[in-house]
Structures are given as structure tokens and as C-alpha cells.
C-alpha atoms as a PDB file:
ATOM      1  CA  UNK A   1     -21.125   3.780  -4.754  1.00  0.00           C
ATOM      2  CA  UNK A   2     -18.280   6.645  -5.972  1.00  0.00           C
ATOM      3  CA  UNK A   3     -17.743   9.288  -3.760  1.00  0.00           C
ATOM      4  CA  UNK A   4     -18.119  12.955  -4.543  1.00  0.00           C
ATOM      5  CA  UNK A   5     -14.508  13.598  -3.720  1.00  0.00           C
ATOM      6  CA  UNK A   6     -11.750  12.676  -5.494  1.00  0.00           C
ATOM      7  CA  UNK A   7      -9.135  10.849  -4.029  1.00  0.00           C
ATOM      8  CA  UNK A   8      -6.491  11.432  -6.319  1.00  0.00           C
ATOM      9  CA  UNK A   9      -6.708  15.356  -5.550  1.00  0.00           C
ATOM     10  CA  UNK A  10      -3.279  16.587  -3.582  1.00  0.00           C
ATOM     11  CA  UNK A  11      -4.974  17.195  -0.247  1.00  0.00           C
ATOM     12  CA  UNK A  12      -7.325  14.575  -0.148  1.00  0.00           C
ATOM     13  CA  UNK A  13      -4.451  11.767  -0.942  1.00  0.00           C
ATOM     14  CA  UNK A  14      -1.955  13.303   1.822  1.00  0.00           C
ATOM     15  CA  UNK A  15      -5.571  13.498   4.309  1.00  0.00           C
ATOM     16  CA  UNK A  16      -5.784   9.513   2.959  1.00  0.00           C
ATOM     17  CA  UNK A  17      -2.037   8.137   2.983  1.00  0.00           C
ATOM     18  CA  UNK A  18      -0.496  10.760   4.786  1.00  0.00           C
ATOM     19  CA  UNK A  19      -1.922  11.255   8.472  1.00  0.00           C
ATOM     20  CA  UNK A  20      -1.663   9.197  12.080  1.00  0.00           C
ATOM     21  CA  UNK A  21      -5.456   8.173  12.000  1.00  0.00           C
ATOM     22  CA  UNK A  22      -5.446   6.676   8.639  1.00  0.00           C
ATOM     23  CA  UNK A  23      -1.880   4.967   9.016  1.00  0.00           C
ATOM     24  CA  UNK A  24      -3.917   1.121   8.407  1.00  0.00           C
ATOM     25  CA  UNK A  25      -4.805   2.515   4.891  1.00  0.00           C
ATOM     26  CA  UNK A  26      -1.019   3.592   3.816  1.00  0.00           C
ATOM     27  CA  UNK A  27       0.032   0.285   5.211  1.00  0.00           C
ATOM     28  CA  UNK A  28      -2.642  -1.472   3.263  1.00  0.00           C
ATOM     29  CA  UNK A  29      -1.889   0.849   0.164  1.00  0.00           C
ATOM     30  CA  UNK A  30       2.119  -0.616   0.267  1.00  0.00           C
ATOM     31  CA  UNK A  31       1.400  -4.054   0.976  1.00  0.00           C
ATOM     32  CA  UNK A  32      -0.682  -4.079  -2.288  1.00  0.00           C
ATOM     33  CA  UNK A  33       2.163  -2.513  -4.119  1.00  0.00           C
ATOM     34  CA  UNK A  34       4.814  -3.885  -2.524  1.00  0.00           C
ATOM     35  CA  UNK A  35       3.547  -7.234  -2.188  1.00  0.00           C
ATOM     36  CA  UNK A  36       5.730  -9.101  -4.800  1.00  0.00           C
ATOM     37  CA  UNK A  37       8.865  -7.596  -3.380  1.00  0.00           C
ATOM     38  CA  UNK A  38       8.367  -7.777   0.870  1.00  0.00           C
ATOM     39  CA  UNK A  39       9.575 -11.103   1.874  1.00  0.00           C
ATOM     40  CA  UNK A  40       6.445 -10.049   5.093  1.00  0.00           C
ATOM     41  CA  UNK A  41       3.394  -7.628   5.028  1.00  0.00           C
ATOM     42  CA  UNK A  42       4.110  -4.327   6.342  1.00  0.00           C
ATOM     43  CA  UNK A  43       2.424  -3.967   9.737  1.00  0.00           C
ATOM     44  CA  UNK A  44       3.812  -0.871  11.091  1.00  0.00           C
ATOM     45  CA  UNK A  45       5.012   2.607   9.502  1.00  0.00           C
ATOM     46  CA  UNK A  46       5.479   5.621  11.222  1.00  0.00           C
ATOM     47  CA  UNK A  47       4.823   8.328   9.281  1.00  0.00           C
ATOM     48  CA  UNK A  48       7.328  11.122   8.270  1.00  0.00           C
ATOM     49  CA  UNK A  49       7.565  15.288   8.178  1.00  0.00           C
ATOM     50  CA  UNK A  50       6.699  15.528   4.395  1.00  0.00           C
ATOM     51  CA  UNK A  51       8.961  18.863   4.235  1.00  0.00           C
ATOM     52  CA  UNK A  52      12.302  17.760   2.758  1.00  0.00           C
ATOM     53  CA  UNK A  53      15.120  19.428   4.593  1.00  0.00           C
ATOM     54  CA  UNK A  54      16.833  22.244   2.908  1.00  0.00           C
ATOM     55  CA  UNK A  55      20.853  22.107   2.838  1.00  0.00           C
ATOM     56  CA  UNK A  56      21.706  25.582   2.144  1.00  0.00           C
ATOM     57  CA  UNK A  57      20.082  28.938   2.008  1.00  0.00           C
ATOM     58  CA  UNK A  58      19.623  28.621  -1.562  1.00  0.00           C
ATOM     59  CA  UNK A  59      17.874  25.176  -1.855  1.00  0.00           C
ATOM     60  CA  UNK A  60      14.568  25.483  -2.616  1.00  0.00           C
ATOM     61  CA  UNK A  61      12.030  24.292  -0.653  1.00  0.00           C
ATOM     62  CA  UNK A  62      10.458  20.868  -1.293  1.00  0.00           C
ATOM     63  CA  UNK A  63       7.558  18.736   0.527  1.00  0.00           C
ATOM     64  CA  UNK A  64       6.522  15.461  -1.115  1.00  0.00           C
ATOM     65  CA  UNK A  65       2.839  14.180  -0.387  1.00  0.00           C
ATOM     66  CA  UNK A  66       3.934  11.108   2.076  1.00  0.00           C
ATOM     67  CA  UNK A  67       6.936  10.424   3.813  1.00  0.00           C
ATOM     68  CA  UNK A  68       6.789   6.883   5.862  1.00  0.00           C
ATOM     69  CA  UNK A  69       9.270   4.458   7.546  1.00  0.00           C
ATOM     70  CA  UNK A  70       8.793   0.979   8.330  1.00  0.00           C
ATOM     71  CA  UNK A  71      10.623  -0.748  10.780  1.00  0.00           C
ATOM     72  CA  UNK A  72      12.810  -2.198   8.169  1.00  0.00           C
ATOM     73  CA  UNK A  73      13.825   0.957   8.154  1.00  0.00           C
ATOM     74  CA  UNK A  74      13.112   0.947   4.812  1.00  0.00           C
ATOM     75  CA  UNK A  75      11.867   4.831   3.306  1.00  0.00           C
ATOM     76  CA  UNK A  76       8.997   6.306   1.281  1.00  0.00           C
ATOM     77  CA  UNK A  77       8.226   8.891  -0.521  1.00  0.00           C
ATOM     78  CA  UNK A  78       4.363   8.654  -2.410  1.00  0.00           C
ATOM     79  CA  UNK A  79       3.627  11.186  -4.823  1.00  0.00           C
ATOM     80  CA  UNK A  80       0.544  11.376  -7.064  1.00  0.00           C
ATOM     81  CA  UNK A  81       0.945  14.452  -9.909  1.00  0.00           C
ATOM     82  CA  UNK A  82      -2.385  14.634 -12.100  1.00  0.00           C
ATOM     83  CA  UNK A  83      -0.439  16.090 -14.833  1.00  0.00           C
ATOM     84  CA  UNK A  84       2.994  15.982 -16.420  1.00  0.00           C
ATOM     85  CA  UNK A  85       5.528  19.364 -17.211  1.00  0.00           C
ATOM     86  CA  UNK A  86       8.558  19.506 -18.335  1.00  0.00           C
ATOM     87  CA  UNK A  87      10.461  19.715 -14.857  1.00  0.00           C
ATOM     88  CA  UNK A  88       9.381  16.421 -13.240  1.00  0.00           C
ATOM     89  CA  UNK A  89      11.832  14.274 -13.552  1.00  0.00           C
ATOM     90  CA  UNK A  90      14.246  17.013 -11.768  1.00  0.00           C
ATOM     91  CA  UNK A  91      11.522  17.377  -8.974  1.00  0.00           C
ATOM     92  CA  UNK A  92      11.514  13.612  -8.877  1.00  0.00           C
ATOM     93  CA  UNK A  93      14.996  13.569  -8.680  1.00  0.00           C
ATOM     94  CA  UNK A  94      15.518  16.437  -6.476  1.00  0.00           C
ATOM     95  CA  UNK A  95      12.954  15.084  -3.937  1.00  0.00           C
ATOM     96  CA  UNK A  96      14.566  12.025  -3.907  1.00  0.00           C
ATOM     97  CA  UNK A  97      18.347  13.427  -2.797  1.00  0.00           C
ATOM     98  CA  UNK A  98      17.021  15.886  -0.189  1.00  0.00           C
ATOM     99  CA  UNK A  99      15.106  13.081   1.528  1.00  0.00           C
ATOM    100  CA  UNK A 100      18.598  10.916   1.025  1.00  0.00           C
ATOM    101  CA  UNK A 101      20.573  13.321   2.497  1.00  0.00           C
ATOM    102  CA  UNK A 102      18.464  14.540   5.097  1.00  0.00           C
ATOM    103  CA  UNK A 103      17.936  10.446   6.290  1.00  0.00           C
ATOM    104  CA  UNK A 104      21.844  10.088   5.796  1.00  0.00           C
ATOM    105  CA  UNK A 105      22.331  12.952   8.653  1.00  0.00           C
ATOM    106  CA  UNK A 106      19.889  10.566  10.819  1.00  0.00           C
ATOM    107  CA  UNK A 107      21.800   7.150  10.559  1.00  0.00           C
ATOM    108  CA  UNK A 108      25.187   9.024  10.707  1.00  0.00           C
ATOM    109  CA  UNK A 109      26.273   5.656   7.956  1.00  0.00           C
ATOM    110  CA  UNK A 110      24.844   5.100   4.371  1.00  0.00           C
ATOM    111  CA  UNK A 111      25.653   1.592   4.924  1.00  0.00           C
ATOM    112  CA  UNK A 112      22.795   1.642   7.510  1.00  0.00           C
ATOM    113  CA  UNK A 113      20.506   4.204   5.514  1.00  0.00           C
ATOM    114  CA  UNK A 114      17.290   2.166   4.598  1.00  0.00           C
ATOM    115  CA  UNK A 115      16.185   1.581   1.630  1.00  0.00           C
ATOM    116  CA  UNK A 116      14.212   4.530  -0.215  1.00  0.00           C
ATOM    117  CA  UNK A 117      11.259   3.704  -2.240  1.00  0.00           C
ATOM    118  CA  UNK A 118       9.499   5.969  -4.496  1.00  0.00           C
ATOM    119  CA  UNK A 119       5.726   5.632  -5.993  1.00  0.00           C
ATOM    120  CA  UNK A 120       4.373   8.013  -8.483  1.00  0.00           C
ATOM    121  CA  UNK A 121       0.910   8.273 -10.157  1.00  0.00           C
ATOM    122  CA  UNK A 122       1.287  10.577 -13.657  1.00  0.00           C
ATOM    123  CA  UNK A 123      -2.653  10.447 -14.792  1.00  0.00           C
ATOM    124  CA  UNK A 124      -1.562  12.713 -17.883  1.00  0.00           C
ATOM    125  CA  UNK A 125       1.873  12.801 -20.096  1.00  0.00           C
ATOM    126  CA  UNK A 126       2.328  15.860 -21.936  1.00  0.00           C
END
């Protein structure tokens, strides 16, 4: 049966992936993904502030859809963008350093920063 609601919509993926109560489906949803590359199944992640942490006054704000550590302490950031523009790849990029940094201020070492993984889901290239 397909459900009226779309789960690909912004706030119905970060209600999915992204909060406490549903934190078996995002470990189920990078297990699947991850599987060929985790030497174990995930079985716990503890899921992040998805505001990115601004450096200076001028940085503009950015907040990704999920934010999650395992305890690996490995990082990720899970994005799904229905459409394509012409300034993605600097958001992806972008997104991608502030979370860095910010997790870099944490561990106080980037030889002991965890590993960040990033998904995307692009249903349209323009």
C-alpha cells in the first residue's frame, strides 16, 4: 500500500531519519547503505543538532537534514534535495567544512576527528 505522504519531502525525511523516536529507522537506513563498507552493523547513533555552527559573524547560516554519530565516532550528514541549482555543490561543500570544523573544536585533534560521511539524494539534475 503507498502512503499519501511523501517521504522524500524535507520535513517528512528529517521527522523519518532525523528524530530520537525513530533512531532504529536511521540505523536501519545506514546499515543498508553502508553495508559493504562497515566491517559490523551499526547498532547505536546518537543523533546530532542539524544547525551547522557558524565561525564568524558573516558565515551564513547552514542546517543539513540529519546529523548522526555512531560510536565509531564516525559522522553523518544525510541530505535529500528534490531538485538540482547551480549552487549545490558549494552548499555540499560548505556543509561539509562547517560540520568539520565545528566536530574538530569537539575532539580538540583531527587525528581523532571521526570519519565524516555524506549521503545525498538529487531526484532531478538541471
Amino acid at each position: 500500500m503507498r502512503h499519501a505522504i511523501d517521504p522524500k519531502i524535507d520535513c517528512v525525511f528529517k521527522a523519518l531519519l532525523g528524530s530520537e523516536e525513530n533512531c532504529n529507522l536511521l540505523i536501519h537506513f545506514l546499515n543498508a547503505f553502508l553495508a559493504q563498507d562497515l566491517a559490523e552493523p551499526l547498532v547505536w547513533v546518537d543523533i546530532l543538532n542539524p544547525y551547522n555552527d557558524k565561525e564568524f559573524l558573516s558565515d551564513k547560516l547552514s542546517i543539513v537534514d540529519v546529523k548522526a554519530r555512531d560510536s565509531h565516532d564516525r559522522l553523518y550528514q544525510i541530505e535529500i534535495q528534490l531538485t538540482s541549482y547551480a549552487h549545490l555543490p558549494a552548499r555540499i561543500i560548505y556543509c561539509g567544512r562547517i560540520f568539520t570544523v565545528s566536530n574538530l573544536k569537539v575532539v580538540k585533534s583531527i587525528f581523532s576527528l571521526g570519519r565524516l560521511i555524506r549521503f545525498g539524494y538529487w531526484q532531478k539534475i538541471y
